[in-house]
N, C-alpha and C. Protein backbone atom coordinates (compact mmCIF):
# COMPACT_ATOMS: atom_id res chain seq x y z
N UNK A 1 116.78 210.01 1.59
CA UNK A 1 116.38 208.79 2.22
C UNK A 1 117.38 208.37 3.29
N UNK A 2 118.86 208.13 3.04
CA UNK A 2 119.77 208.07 3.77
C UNK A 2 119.49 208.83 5.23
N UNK A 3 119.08 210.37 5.28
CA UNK A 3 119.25 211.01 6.06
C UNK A 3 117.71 210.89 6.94
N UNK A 4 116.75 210.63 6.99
CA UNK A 4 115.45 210.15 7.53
C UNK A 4 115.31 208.64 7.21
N UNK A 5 115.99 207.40 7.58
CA UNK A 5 115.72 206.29 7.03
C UNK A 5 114.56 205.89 8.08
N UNK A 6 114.00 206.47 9.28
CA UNK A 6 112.87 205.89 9.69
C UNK A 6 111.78 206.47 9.37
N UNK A 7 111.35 207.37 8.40
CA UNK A 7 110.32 208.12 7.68
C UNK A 7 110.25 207.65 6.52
N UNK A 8 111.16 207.06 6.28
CA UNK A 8 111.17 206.40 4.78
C UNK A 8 110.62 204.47 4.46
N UNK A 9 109.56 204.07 4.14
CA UNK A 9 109.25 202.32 4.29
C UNK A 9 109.43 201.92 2.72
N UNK A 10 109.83 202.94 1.57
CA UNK A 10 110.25 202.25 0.57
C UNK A 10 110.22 203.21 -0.69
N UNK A 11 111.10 203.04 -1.41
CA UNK A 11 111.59 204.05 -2.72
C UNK A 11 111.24 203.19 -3.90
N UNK A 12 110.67 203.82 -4.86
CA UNK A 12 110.77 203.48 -6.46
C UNK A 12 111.63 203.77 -7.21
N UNK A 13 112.62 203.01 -8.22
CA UNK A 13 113.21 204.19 -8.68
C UNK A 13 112.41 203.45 -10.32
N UNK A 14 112.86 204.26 -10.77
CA UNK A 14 112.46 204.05 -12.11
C UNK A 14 112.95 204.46 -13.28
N UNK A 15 114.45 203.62 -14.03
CA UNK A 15 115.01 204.34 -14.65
C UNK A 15 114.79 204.69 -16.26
N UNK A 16 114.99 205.89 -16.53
CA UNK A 16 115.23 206.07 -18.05
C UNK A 16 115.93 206.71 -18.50
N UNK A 17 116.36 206.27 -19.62
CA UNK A 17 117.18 206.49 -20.23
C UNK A 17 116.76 207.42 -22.08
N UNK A 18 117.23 208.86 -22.38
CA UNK A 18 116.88 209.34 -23.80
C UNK A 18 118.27 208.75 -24.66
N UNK A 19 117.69 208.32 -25.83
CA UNK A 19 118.54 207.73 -26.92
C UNK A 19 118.76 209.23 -27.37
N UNK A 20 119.71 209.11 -28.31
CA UNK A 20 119.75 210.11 -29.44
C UNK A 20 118.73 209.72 -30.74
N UNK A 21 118.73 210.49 -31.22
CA UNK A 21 117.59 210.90 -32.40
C UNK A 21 117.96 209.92 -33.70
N UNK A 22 118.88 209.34 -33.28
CA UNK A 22 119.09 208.85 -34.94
C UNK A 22 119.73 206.61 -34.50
N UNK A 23 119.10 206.67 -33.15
CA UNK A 23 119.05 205.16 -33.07
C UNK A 23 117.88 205.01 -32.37
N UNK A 24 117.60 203.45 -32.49
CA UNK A 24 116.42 203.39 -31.76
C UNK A 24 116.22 203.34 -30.04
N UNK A 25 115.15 203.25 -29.57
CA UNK A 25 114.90 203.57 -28.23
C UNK A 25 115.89 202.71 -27.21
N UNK A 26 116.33 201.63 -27.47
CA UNK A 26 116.84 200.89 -26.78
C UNK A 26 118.23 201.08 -26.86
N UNK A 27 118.48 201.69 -27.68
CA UNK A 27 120.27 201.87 -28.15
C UNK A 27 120.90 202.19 -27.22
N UNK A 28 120.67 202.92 -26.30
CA UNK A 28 121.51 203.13 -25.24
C UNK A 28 121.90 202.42 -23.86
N UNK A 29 120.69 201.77 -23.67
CA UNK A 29 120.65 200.44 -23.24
C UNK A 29 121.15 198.90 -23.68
N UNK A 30 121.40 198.81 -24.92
CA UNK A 30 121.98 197.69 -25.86
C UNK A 30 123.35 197.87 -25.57
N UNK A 31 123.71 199.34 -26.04
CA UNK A 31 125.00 199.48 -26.55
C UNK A 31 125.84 200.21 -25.52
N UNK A 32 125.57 200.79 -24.73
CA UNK A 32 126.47 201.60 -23.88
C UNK A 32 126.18 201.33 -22.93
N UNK A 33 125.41 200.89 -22.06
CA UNK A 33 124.88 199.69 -20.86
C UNK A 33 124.76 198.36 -21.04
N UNK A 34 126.04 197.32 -21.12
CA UNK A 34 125.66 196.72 -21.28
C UNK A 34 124.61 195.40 -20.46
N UNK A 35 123.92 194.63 -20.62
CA UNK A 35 122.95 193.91 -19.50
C UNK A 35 123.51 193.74 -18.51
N UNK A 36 124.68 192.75 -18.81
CA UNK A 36 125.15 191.92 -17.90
C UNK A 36 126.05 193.26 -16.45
N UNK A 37 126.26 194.66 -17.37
CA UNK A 37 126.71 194.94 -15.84
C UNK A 37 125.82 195.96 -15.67
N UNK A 38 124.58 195.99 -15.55
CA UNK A 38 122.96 196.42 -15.44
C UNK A 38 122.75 195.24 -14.50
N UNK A 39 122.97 194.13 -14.54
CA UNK A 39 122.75 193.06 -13.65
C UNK A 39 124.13 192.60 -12.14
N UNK A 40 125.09 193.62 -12.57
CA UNK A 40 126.28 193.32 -11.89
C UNK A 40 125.66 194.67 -11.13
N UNK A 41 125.03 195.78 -11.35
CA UNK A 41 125.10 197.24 -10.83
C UNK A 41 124.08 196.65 -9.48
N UNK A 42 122.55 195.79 -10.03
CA UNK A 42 121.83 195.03 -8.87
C UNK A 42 122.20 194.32 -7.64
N UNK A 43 123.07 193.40 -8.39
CA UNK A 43 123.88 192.22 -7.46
C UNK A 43 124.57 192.92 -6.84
N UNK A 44 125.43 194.31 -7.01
CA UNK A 44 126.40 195.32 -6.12
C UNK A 44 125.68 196.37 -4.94
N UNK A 45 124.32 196.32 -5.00
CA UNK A 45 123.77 197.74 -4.43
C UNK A 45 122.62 196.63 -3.21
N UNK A 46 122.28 197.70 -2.18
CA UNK A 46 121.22 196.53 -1.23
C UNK A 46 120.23 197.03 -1.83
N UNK A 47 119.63 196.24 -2.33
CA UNK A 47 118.10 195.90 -2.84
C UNK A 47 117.30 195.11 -2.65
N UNK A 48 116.16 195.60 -2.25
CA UNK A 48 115.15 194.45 -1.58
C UNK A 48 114.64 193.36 -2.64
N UNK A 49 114.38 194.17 -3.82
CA UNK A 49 113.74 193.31 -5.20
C UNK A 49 113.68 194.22 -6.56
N UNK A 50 113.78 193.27 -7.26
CA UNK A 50 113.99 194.16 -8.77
C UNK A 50 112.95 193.93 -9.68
N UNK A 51 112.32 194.76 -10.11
CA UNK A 51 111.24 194.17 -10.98
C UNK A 51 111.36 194.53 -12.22
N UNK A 52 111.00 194.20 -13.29
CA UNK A 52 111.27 194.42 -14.57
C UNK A 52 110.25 194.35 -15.69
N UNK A 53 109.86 195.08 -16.47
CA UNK A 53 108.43 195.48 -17.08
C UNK A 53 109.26 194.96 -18.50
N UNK A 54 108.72 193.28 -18.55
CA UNK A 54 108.99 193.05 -20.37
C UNK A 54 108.21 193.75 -21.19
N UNK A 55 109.14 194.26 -22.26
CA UNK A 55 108.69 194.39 -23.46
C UNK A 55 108.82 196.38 -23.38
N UNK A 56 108.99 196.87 -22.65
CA UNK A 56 109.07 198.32 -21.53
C UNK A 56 110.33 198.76 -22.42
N UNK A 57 110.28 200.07 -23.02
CA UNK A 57 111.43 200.64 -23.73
C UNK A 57 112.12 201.69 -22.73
N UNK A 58 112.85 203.13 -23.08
CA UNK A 58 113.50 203.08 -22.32
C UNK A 58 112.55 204.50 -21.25
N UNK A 59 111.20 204.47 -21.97
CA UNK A 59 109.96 204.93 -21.05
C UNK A 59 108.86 204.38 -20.62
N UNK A 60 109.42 203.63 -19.63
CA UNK A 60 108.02 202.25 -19.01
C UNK A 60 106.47 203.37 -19.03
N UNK A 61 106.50 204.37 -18.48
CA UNK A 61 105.23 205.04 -18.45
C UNK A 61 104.74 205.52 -19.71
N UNK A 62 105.57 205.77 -20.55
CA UNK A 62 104.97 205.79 -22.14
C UNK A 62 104.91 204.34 -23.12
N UNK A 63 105.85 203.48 -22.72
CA UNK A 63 105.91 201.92 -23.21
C UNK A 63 104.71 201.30 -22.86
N UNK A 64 104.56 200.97 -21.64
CA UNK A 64 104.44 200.08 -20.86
C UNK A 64 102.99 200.46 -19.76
N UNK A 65 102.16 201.77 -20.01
CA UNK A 65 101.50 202.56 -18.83
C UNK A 65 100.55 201.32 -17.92
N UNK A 66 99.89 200.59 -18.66
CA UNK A 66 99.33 199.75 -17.74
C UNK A 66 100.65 198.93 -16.76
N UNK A 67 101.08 198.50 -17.19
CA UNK A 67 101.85 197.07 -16.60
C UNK A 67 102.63 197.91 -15.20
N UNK A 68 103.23 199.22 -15.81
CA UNK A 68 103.86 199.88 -14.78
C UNK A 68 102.52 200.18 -13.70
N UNK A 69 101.71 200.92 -13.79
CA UNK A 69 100.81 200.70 -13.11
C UNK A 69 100.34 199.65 -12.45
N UNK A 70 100.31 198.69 -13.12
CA UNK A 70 100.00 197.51 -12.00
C UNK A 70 100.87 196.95 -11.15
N UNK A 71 102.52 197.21 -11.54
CA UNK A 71 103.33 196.93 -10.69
C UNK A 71 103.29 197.75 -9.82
N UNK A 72 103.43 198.88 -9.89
CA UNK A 72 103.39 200.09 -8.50
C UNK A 72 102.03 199.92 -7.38
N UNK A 73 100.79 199.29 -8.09
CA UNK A 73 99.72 199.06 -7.34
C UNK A 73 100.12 198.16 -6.12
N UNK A 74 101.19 196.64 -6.80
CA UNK A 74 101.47 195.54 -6.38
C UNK A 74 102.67 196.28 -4.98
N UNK A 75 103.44 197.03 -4.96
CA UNK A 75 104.39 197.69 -4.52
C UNK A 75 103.68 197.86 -3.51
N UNK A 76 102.68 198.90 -3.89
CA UNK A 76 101.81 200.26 -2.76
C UNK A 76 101.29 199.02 -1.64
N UNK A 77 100.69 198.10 -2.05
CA UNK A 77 100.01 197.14 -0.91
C UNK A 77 100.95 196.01 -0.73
């Protein structure tokens, strides 16, 4: 993106994260990320907008498939 930034009008990212097998889905997100510098990593980087899929574990497209979908719809137009 850096290197074509006028071919480029906008990126998704979409992160996830695999737990290990013996905590639950969010554990790695709870415990070794914590929020607040998940929210310091935003406030540090240029970002146009952040969106966030409540209730979304740490696989929005297996959590979450509608809602992510409707956000990316909301994105696309």
């Amino acid at each position: 993106m850096e290197r074509f930034p006028n071919k480029i009008s906008l990126a998704v990212f979409l992160s996830a994260f695999m737990p290990d097998t013996a905590s639950p889905p969010a554990h790695v997100i709870n415990e070794i990320i914590p929020r607040g510098y998940q929210i310091w990593m935003l406030e540090n980087y240029a970002v146009e907008a952040v969106k966030e899929i409540k209730g979304a574990d740490h696989m929005a497209m297996l959590s979450k498939p509608k809602e992510l979908f409707e956000l990316l719809m909301e994105i696309a137009l």
